[in-house]
N, C-alpha and C. Protein backbone atom coordinates (compact mmCIF):
# COMPACT_ATOMS: atom_id res chain seq x y z
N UNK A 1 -63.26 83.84 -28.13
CA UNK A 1 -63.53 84.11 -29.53
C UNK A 1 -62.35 83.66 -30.39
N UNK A 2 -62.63 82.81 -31.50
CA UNK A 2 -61.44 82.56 -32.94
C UNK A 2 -61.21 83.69 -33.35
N UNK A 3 -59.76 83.55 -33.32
CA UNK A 3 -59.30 84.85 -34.09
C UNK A 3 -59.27 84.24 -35.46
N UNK A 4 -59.68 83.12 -36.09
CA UNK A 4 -59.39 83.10 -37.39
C UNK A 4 -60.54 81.53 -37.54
N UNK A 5 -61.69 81.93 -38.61
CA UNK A 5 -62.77 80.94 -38.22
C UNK A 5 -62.82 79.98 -39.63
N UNK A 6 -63.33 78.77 -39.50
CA UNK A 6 -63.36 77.79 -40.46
C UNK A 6 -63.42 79.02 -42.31
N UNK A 7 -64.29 80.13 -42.28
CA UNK A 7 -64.95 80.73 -43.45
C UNK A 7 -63.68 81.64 -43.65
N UNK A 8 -62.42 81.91 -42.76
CA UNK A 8 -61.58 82.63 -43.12
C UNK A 8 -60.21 81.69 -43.83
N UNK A 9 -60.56 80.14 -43.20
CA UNK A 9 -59.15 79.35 -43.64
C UNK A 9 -59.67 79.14 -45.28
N UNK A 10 -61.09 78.60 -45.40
CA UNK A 10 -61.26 78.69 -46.97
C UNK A 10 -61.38 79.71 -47.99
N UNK A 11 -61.50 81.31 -47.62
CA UNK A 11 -61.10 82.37 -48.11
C UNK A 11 -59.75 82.29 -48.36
N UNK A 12 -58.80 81.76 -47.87
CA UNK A 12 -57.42 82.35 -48.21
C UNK A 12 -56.80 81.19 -48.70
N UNK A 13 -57.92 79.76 -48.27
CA UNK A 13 -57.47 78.48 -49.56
C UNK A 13 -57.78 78.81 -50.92
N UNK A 14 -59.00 79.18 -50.80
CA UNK A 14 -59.87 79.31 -52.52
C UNK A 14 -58.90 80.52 -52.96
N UNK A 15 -57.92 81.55 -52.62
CA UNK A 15 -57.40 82.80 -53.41
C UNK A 15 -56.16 82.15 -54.00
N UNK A 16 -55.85 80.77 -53.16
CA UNK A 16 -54.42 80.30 -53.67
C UNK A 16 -54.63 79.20 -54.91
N UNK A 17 -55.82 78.21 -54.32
CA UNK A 17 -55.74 76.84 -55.31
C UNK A 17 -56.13 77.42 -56.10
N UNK A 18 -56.74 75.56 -57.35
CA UNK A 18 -57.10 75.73 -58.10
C UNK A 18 -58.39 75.30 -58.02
N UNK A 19 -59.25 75.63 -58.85
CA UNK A 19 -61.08 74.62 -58.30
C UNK A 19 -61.39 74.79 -59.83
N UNK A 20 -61.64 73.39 -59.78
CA UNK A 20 -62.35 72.42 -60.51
C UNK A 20 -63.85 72.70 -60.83
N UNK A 21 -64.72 73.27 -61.81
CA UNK A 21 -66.41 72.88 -62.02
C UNK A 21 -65.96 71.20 -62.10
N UNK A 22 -67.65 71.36 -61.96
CA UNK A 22 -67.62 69.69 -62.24
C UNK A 22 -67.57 69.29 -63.66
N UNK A 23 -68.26 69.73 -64.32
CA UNK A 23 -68.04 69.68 -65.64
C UNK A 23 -66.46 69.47 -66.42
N UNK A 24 -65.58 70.97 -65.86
CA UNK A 24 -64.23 70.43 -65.77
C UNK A 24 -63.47 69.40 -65.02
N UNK A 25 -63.77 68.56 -64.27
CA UNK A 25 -63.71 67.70 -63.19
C UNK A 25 -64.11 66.17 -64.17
N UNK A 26 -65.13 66.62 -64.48
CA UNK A 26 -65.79 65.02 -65.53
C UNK A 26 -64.88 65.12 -67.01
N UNK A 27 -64.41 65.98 -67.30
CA UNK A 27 -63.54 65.81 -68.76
C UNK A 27 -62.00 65.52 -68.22
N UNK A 28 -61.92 65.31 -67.00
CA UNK A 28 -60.58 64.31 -66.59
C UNK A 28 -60.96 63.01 -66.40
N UNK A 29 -62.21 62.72 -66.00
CA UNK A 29 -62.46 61.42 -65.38
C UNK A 29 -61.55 60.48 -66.42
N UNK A 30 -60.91 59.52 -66.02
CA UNK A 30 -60.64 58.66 -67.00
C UNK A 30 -59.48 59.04 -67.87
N UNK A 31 -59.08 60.02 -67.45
CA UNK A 31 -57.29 60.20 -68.12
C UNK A 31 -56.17 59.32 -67.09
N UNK A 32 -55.21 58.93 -68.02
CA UNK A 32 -54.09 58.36 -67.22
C UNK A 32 -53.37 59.29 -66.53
N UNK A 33 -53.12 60.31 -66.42
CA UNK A 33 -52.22 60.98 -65.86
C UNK A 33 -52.89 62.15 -64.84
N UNK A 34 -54.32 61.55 -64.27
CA UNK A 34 -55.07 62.36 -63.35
C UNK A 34 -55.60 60.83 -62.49
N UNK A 35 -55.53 61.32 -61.24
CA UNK A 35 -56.03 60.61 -60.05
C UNK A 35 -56.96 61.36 -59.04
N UNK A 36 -58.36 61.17 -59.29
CA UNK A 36 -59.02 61.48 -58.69
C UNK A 36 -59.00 61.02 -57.11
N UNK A 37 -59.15 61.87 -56.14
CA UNK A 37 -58.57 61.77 -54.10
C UNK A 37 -59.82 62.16 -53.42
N UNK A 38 -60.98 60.64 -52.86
CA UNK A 38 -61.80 61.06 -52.02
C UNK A 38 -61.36 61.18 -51.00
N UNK A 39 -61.93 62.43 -49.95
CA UNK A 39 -61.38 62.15 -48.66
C UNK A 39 -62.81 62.60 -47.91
N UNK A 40 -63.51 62.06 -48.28
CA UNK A 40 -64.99 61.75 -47.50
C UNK A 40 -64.47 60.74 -46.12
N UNK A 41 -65.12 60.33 -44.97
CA UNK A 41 -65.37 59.22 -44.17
C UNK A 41 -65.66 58.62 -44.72
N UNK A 42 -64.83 57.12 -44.74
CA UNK A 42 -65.66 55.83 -44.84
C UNK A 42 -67.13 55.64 -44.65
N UNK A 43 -67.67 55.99 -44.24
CA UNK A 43 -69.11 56.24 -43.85
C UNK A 43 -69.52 56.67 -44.70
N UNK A 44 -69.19 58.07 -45.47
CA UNK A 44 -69.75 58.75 -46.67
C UNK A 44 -69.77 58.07 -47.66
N UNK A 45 -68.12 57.02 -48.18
CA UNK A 45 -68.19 56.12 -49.16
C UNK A 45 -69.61 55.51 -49.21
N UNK A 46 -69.63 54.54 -48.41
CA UNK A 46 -70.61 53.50 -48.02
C UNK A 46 -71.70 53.85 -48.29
N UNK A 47 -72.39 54.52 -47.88
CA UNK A 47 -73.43 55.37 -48.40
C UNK A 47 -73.54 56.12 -49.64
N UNK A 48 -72.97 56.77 -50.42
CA UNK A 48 -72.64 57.66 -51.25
C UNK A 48 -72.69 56.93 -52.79
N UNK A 49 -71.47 56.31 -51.79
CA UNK A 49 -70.26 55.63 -53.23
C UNK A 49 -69.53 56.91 -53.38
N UNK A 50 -68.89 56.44 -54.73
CA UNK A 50 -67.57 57.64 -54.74
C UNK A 50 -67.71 57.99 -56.37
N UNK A 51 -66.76 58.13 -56.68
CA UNK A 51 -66.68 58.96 -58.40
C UNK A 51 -65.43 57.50 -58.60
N UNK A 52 -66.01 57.06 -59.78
CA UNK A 52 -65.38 55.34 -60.33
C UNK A 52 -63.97 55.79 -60.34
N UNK A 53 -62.76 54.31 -59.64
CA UNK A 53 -61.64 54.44 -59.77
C UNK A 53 -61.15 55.52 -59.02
N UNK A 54 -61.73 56.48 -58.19
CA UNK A 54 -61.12 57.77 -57.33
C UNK A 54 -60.33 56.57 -56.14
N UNK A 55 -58.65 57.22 -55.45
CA UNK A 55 -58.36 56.83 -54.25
C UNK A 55 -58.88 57.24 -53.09
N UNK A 56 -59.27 56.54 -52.23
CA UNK A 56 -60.06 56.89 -50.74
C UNK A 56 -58.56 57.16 -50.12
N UNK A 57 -58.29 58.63 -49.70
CA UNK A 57 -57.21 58.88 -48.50
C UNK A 57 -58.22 59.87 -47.76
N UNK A 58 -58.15 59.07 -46.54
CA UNK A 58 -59.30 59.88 -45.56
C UNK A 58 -58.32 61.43 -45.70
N UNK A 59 -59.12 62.48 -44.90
CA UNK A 59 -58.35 63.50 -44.86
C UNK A 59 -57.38 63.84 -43.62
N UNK A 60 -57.84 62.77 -42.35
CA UNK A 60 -56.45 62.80 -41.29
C UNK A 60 -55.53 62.31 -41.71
N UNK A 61 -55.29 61.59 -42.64
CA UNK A 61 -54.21 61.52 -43.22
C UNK A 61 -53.25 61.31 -44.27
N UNK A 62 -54.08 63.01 -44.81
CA UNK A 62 -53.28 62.83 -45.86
C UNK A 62 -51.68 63.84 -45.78
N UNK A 63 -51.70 64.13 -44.94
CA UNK A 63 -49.97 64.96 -44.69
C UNK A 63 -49.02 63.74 -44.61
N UNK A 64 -49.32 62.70 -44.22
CA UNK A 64 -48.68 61.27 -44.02
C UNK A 64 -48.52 60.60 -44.83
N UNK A 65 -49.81 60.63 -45.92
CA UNK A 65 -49.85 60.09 -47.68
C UNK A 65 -49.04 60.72 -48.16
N UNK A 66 -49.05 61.94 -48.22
CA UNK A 66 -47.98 62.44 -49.12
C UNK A 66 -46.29 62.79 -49.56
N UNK A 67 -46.01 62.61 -47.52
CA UNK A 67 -44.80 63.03 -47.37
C UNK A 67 -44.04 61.62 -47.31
N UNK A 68 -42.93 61.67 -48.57
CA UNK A 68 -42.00 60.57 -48.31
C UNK A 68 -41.23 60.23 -47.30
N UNK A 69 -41.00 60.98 -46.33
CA UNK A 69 -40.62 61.07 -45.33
C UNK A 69 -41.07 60.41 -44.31
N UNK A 70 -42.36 60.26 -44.42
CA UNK A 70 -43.27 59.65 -43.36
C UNK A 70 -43.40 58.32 -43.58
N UNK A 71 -43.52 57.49 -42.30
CA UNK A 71 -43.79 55.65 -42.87
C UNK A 71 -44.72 55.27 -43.46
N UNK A 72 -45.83 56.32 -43.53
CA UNK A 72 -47.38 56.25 -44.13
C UNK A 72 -47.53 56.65 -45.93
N UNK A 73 -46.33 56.87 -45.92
CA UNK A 73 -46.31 57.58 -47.31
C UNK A 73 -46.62 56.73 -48.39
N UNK A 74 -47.74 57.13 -49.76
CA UNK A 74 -47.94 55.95 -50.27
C UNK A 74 -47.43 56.62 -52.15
N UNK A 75 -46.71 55.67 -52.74
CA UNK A 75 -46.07 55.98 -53.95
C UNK A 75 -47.00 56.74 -54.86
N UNK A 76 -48.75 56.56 -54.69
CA UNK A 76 -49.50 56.99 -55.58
C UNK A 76 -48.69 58.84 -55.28
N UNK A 77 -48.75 58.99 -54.48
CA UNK A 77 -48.28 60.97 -54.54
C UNK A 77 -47.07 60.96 -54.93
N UNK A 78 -46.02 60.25 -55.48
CA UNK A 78 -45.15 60.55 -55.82
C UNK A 78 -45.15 60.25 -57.43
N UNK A 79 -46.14 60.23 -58.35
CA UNK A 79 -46.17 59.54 -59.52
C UNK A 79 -46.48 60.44 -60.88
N UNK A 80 -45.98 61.82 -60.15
CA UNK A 80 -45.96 62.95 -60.75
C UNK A 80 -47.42 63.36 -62.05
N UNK A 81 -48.83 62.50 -61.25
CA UNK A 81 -49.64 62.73 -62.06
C UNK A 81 -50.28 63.63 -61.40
N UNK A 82 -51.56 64.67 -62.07
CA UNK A 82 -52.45 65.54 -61.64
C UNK A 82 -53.19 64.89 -60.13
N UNK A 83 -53.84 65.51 -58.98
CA UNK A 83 -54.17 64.95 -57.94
C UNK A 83 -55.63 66.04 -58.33
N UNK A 84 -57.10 65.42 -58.42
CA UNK A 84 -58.41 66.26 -58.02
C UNK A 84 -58.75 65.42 -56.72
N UNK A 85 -58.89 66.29 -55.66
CA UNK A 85 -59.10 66.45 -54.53
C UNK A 85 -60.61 66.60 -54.34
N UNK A 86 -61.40 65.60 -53.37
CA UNK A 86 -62.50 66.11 -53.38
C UNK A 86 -63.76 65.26 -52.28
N UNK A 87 -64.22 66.25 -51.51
CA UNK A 87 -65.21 65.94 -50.39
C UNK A 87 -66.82 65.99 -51.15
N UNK A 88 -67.55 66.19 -49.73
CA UNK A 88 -68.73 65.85 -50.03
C UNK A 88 -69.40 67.63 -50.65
N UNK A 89 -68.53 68.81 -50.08
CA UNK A 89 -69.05 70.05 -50.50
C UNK A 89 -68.21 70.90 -51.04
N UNK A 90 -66.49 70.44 -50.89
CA UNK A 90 -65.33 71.32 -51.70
C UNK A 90 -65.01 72.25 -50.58
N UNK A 91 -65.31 71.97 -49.11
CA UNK A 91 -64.82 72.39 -47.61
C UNK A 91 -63.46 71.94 -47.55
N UNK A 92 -63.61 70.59 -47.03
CA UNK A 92 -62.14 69.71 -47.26
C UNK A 92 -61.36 69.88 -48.02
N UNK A 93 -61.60 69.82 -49.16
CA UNK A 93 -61.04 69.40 -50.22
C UNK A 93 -60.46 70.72 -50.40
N UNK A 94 -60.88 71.58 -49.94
CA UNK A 94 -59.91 73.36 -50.34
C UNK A 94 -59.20 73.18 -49.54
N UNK A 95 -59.38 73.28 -48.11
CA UNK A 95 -58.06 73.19 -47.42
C UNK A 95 -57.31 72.21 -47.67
N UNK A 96 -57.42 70.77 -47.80
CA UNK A 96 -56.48 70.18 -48.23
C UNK A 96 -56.13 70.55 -49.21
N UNK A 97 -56.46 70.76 -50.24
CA UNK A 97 -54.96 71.36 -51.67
C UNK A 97 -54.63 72.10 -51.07
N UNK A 98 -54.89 73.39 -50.36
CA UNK A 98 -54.25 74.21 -49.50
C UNK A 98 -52.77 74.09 -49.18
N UNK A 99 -53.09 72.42 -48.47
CA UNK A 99 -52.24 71.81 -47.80
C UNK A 99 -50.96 71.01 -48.09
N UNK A 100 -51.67 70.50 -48.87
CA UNK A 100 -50.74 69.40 -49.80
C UNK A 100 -49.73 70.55 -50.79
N UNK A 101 -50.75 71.56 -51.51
CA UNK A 101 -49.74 72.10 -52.17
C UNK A 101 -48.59 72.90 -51.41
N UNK A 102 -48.96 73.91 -50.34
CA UNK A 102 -47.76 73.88 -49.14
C UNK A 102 -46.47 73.08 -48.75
N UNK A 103 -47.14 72.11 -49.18
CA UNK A 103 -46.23 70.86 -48.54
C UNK A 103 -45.29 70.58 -49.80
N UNK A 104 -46.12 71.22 -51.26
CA UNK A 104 -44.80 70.82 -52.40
C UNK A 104 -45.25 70.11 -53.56
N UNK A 105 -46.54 69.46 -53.18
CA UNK A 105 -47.40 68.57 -54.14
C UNK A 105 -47.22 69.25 -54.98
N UNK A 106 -46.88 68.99 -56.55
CA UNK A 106 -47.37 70.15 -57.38
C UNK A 106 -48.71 69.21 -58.34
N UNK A 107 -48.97 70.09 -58.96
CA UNK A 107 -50.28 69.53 -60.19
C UNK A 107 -51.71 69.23 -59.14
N UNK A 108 -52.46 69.70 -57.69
CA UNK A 108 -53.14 69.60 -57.18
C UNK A 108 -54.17 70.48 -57.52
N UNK A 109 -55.72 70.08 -57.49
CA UNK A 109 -57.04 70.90 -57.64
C UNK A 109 -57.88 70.08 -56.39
N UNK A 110 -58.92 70.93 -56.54
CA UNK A 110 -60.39 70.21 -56.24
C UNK A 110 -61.73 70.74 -57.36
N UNK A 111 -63.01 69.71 -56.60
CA UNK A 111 -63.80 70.14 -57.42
C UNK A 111 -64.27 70.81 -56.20
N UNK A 112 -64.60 72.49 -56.81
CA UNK A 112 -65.40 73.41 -55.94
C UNK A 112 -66.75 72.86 -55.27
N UNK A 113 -67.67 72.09 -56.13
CA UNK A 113 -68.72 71.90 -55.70
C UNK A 113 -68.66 70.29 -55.29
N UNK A 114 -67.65 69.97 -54.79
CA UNK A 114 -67.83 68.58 -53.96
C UNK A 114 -68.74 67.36 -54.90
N UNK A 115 -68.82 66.21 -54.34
CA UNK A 115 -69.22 64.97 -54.52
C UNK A 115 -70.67 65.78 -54.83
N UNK A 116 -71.50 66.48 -53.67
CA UNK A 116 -72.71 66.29 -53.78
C UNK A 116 -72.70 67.26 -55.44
N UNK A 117 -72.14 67.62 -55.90
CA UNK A 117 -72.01 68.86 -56.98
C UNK A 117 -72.40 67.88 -58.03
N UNK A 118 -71.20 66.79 -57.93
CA UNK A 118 -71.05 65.45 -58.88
C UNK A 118 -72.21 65.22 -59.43
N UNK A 119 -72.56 64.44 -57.68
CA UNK A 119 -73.84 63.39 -58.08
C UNK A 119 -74.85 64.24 -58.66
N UNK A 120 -75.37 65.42 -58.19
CA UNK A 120 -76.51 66.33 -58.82
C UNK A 120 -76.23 66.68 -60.39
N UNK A 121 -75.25 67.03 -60.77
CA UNK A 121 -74.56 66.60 -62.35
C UNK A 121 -74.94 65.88 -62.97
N UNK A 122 -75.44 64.55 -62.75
CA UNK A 122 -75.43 63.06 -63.46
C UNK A 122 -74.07 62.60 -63.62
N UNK A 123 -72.62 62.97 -62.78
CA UNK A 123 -71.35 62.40 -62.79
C UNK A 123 -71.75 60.79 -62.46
N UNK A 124 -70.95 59.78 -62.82
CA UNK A 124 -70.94 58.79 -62.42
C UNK A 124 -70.15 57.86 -60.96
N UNK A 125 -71.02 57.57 -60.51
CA UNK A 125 -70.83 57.06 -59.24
C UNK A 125 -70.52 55.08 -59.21
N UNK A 126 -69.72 55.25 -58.00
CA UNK A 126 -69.29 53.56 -58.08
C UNK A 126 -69.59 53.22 -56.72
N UNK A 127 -70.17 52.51 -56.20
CA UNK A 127 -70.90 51.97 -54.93
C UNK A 127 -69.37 51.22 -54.02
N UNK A 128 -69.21 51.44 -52.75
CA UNK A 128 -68.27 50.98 -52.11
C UNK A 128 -69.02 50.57 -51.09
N UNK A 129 -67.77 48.75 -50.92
CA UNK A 129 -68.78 47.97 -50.32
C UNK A 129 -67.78 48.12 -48.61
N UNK A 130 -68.94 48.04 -47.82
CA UNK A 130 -68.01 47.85 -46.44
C UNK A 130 -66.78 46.80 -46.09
N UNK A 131 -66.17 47.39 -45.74
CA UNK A 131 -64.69 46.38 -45.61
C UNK A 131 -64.95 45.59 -44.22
């Protein structure tokens, strides 16, 4: 038996972050100083598409994206702009701010209700083509 189960790590993510409606989520789209962070599978892109201009950092690795420390580290996390974080249901995407902010990130959210939240919204979507 888990002493501690997937519904208990996002209870004690969601009491710390911050979460995003979508609605609040779409009145950033398109600011300079916010960077929207899919971390869907490539697979999900492809299918899906994503929210226009969002960075694809899968979610294995984003402890590696973020930390300067690491050889993987990429300058977008160090550019002291807002980070919205965000999967296909706002699962991921809680524990990762979770995570990232742990780690020091500051200015991190997600959107609670994920991509699929988006698309059911009428948010706007951008088609990603297979690499």
């Amino acid at each position: 038996m888990l002493k501690v189960t997937h519904k208990d790590l996002l209870e004690a993510a969601l009491a710390e972050i911050e979460t995003l409606s979508v609605d609040d989520a779409h009145k950033l789209l398109g600011e300079d100083d916010v960077v929207f962070v899919d971390l869907r599978d490539p697979r999900e892109l492809q299918r899906e598409g994503k929210i226009p201009d969002a960075l694809h950092a899968p979610r294995g690795m984003i402890e590696f994206w973020i930390d300067p420390t690491s050889p993987y580290y990429k300058d977008v996390f160090g550019s002291g702009k807002q980070f919205v974080f965000y999967c296909q249901s706002g699962w991921r995407s809680a524990l990762t701010v979770k995570t990232v902010q742990d780690m020091g990130l500051p200015r991190v959210t997600h959107i609670g209700d994920g991509f699929r939240g988006w698309k059911d919204a009428g948010g706007p979507t951008e088609e990603v083509q297979k690499k």
